[in-house]
N, C-alpha and C. Protein backbone atom coordinates (compact mmCIF):
# COMPACT_ATOMS: atom_id res chain seq x y z
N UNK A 1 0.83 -1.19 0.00
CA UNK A 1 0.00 0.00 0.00
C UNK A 1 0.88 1.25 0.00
N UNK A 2 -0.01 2.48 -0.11
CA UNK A 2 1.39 3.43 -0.42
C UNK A 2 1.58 3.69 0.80
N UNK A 3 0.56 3.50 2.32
CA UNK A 3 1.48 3.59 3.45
C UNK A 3 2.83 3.06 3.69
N UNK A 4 3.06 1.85 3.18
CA UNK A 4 3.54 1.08 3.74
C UNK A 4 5.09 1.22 2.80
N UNK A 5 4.68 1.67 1.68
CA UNK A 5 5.72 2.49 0.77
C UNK A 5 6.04 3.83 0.97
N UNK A 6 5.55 4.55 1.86
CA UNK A 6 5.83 5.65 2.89
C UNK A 6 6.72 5.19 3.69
N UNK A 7 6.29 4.77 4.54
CA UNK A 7 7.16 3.97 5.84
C UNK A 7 8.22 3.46 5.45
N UNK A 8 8.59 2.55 4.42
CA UNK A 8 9.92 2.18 4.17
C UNK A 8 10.48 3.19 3.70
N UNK A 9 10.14 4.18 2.66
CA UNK A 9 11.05 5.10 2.24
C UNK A 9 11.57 6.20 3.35
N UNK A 10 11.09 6.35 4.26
CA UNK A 10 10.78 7.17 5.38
C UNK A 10 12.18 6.58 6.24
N UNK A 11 12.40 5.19 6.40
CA UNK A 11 13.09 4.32 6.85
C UNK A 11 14.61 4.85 6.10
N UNK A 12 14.66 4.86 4.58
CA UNK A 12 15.73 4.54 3.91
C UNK A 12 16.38 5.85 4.10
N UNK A 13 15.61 7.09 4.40
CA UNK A 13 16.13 8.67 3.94
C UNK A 13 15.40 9.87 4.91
N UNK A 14 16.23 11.07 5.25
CA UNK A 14 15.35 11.45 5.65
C UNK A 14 14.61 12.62 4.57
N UNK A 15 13.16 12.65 4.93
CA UNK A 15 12.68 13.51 3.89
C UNK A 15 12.42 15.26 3.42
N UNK A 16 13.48 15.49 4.76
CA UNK A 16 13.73 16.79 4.68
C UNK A 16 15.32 17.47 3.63
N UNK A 17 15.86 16.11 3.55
CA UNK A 17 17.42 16.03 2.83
C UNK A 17 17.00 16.16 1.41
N UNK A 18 16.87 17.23 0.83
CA UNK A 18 16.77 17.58 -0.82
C UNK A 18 17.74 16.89 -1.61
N UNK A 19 19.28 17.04 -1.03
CA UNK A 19 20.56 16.34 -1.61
C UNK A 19 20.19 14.75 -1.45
N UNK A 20 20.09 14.63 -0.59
CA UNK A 20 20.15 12.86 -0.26
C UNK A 20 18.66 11.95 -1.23
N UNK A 21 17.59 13.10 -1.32
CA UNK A 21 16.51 12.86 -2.89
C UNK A 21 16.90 12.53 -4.03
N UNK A 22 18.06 13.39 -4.24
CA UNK A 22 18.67 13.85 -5.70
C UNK A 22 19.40 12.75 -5.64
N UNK A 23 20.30 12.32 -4.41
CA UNK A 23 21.48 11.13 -4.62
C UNK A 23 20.81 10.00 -4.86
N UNK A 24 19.63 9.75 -4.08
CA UNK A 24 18.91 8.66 -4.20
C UNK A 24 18.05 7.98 -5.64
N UNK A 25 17.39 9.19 -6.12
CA UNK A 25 17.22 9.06 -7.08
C UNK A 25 17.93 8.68 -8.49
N UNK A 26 19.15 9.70 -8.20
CA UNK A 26 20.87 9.10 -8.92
C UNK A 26 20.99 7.69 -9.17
N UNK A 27 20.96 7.05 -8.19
CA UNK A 27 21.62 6.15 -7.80
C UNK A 27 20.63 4.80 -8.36
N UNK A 28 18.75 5.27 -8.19
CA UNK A 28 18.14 4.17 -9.36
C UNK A 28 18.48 4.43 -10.41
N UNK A 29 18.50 5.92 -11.21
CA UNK A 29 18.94 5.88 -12.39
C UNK A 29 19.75 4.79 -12.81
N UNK A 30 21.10 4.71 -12.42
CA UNK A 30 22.27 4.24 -12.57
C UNK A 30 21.88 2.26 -12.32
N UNK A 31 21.38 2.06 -11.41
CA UNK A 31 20.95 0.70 -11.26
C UNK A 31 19.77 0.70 -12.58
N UNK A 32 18.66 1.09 -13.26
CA UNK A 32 18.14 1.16 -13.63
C UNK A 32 19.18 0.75 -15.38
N UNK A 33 19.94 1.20 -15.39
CA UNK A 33 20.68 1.37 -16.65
C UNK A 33 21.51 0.01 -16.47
N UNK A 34 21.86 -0.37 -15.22
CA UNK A 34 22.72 -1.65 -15.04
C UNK A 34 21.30 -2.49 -15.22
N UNK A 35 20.37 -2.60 -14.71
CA UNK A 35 19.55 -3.70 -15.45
C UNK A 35 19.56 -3.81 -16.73
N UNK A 36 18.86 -2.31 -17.32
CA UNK A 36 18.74 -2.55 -18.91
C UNK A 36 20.19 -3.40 -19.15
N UNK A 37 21.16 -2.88 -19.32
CA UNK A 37 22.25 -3.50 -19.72
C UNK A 37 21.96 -4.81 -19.71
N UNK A 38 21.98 -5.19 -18.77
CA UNK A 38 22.02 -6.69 -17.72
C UNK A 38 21.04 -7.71 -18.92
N UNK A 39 19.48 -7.22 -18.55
CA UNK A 39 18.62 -8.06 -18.99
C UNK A 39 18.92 -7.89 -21.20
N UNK A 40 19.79 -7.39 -21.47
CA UNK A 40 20.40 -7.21 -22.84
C UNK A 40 21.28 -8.23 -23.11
N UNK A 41 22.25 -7.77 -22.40
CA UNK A 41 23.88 -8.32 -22.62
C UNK A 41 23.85 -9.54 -21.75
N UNK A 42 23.07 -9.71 -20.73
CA UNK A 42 23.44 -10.81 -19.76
C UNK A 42 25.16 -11.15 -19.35
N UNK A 43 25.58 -9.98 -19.18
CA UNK A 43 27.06 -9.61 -18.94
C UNK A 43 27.54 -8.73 -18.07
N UNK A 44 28.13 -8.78 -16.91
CA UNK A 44 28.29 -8.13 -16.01
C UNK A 44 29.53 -7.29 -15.80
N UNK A 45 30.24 -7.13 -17.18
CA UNK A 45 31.51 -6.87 -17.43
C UNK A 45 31.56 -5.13 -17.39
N UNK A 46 30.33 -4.46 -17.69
CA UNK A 46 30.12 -2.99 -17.91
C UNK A 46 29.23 -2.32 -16.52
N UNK A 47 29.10 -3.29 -15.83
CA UNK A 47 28.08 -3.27 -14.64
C UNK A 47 28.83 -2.03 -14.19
N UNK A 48 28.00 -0.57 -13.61
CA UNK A 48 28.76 0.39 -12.77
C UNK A 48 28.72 0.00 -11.06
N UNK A 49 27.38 -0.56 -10.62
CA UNK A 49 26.98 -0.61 -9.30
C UNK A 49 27.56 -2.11 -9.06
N UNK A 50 28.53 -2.59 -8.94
CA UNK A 50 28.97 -4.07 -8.49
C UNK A 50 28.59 -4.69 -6.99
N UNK A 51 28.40 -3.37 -6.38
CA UNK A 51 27.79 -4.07 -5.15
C UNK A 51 26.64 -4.78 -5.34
N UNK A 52 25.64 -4.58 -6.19
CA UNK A 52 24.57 -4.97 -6.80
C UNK A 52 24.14 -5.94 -7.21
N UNK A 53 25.13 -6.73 -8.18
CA UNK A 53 25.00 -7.31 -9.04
C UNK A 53 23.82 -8.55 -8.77
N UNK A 54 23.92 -9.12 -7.32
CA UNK A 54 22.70 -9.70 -7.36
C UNK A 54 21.25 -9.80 -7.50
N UNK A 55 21.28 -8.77 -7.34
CA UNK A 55 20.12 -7.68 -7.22
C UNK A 55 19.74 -7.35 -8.98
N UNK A 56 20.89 -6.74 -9.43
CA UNK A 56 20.66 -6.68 -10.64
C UNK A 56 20.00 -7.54 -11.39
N UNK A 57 20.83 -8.80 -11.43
CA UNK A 57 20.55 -9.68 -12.07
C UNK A 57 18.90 -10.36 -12.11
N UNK A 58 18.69 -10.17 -10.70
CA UNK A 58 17.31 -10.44 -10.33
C UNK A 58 16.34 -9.60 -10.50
N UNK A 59 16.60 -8.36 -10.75
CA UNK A 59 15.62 -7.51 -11.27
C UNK A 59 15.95 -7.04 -12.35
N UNK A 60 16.51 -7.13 -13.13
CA UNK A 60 16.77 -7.49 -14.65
C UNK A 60 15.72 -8.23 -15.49
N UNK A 61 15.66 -9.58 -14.54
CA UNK A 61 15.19 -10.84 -15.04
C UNK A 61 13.38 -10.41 -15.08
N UNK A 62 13.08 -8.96 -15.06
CA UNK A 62 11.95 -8.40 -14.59
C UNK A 62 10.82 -7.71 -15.25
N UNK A 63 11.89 -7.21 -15.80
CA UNK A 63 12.42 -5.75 -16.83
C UNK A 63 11.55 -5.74 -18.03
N UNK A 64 11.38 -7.42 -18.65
CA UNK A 64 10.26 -7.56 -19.70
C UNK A 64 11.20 -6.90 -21.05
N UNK A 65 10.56 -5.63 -21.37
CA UNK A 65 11.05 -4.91 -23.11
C UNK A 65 11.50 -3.72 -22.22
N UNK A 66 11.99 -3.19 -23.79
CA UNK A 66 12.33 -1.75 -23.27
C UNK A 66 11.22 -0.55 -23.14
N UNK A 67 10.18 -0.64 -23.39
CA UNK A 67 9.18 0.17 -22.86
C UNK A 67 8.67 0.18 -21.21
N UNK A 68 9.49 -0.84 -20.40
CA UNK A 68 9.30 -0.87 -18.86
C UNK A 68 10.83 -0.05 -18.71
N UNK A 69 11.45 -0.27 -19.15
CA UNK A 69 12.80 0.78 -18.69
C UNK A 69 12.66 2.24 -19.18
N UNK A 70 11.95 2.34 -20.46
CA UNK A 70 12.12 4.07 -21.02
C UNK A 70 11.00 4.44 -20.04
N UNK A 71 9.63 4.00 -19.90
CA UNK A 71 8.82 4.29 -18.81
C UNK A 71 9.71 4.82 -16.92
N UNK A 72 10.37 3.60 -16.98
CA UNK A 72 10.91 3.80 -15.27
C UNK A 72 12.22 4.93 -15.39
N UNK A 73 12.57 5.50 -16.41
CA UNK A 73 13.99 5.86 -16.56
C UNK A 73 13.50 7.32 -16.86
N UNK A 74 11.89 7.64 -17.75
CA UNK A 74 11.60 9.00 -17.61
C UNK A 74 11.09 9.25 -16.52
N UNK A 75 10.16 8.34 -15.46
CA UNK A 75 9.86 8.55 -14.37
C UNK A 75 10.68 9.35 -13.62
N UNK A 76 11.92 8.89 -13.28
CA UNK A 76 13.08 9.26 -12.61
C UNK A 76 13.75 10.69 -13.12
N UNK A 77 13.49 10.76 -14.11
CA UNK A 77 14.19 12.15 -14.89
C UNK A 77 13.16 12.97 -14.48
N UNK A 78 11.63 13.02 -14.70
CA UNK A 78 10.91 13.70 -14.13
C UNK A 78 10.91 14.17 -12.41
N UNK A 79 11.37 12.97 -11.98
CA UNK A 79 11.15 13.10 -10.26
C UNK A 79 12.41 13.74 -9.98
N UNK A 80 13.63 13.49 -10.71
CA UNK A 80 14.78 14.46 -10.22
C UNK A 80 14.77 16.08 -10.71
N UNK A 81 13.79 16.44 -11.90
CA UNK A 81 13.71 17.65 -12.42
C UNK A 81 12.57 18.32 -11.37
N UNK A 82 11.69 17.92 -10.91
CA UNK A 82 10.71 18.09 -9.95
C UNK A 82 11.41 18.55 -8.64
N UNK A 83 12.64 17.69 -8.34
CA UNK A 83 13.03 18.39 -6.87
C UNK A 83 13.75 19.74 -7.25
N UNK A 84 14.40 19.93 -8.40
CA UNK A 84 15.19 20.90 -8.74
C UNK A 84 14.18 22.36 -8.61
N UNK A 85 12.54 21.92 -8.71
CA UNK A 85 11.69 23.11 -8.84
C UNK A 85 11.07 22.94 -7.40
N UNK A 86 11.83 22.68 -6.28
CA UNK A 86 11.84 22.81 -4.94
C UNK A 86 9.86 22.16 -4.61
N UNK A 87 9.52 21.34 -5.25
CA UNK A 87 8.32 20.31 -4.89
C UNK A 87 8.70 19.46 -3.73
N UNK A 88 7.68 19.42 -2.63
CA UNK A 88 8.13 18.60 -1.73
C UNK A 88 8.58 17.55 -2.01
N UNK A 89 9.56 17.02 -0.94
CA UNK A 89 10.54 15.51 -1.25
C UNK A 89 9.50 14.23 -1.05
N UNK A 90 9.07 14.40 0.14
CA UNK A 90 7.73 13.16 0.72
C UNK A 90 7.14 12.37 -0.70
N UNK A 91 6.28 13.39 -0.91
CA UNK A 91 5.18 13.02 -2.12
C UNK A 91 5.89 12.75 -3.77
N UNK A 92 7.16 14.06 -3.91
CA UNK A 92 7.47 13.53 -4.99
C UNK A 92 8.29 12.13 -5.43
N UNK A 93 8.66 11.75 -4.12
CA UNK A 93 9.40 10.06 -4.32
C UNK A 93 8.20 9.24 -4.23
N UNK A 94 7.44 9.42 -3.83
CA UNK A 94 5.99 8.18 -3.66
C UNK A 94 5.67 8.34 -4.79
N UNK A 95 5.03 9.43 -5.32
CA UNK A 95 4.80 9.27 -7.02
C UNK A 95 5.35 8.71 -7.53
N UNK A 96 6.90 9.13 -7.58
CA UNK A 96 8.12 8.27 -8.51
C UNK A 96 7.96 6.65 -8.38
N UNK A 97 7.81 6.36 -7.06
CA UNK A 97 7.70 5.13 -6.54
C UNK A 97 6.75 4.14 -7.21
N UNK A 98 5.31 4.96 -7.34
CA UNK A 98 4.08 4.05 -7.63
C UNK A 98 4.53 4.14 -9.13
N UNK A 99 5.22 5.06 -10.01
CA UNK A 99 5.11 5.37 -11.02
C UNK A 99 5.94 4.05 -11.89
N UNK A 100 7.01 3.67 -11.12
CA UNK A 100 7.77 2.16 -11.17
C UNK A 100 7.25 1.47 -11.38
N UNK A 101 6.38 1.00 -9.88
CA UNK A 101 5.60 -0.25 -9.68
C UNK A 101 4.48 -0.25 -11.00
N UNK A 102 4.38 0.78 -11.43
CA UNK A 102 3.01 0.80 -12.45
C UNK A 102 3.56 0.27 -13.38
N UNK A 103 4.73 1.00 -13.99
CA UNK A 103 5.85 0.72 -14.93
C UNK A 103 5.90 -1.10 -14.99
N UNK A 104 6.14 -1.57 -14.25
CA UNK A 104 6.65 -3.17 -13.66
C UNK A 104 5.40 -3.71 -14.31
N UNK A 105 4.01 -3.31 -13.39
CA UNK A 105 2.62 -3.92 -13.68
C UNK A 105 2.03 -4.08 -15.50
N UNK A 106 2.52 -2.78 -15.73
CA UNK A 106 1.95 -2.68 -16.64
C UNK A 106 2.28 -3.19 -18.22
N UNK A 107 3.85 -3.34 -18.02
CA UNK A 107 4.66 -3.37 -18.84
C UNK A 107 5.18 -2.11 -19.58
N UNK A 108 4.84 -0.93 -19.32
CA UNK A 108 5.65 0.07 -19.39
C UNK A 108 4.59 1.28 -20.07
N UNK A 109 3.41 0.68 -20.25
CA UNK A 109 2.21 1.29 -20.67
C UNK A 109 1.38 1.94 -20.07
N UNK A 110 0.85 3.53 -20.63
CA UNK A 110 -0.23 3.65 -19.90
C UNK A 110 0.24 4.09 -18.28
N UNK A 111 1.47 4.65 -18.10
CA UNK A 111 1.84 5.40 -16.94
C UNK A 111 1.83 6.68 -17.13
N UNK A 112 1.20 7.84 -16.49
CA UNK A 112 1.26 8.83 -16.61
C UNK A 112 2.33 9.60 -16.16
N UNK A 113 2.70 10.59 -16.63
CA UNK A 113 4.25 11.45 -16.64
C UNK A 113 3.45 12.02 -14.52
C-alpha cells in the first residue's frame, strides 16, 4: 500500500534532505541502466553498481522490453527535475515510486508522466 511504501522510504532517507533525494534518485537511475544493460547483454563486465549485481541480475530478469525501462527511466528524470523546482521531497518520491511499480505492472504502458 502506499502507506507502507511511505514507511519504508521514510526508513531509507530522511525527507527533509533535498541532496540525499537527488542522490537517491541518482543512484536508481544508474541501477536502472545496469539492469537494462544486464537483462540485454546478460554480462556483467560494464556493470557500474557491483555491489549490486545480485540484485541486478534479479531484477533485470523483470524488466520484460524496453518500454518498462524508457517508462521507469523517464519517471526518474521527471522526479529528479521536480526536486530541482523545490516540490516537496515526501510526495514527490511516492509518485516516482508508484510510477515504477506501475511501470513493472503494466509493462511500461499507460503510466502517466
Amino acid at each position: 500500500s502506499t502507506v507502507d511504501l511511505t514507511a519504508r522510504m521514510g526508513d531509507m532517507m530522511d525527507f527533509n534532505d533535498r541532496g540525499a533525494a537527488q542522490s537517491l534518485i541518482v543512484l536508481w537511475q544508474s541501477l536502472l541502466r545496469d539492469c537494462a544493460y544486464y537483462a540485454n547483454m546478460s554480462e556483467e563486465t560494464e556493470l557500474v553498481n557491483v555491489d549490486f549485481v545480485p540484485e541486478i541480475r534479479q531484477f533485470a530478469a523483470r524488466l520484460g522490453d524496453q518500454a518498462v525501462v524508457r517508462s521507469m527511466v523517464e519517471a526518474t528524470k521527471i522526479t529528479l527535475a521536480d526536486l530541482e523546482l523545490n516540490v516537496h521531497i515526501q510526495p514527490a518520491l511516492v509518485a516516482m515510486a508508484l510510477k515504477l511499480k506501475a511501470a513493472m505492472e503494466t509493462g511500461g504502458g499507460n503510466v502517466a508522466p
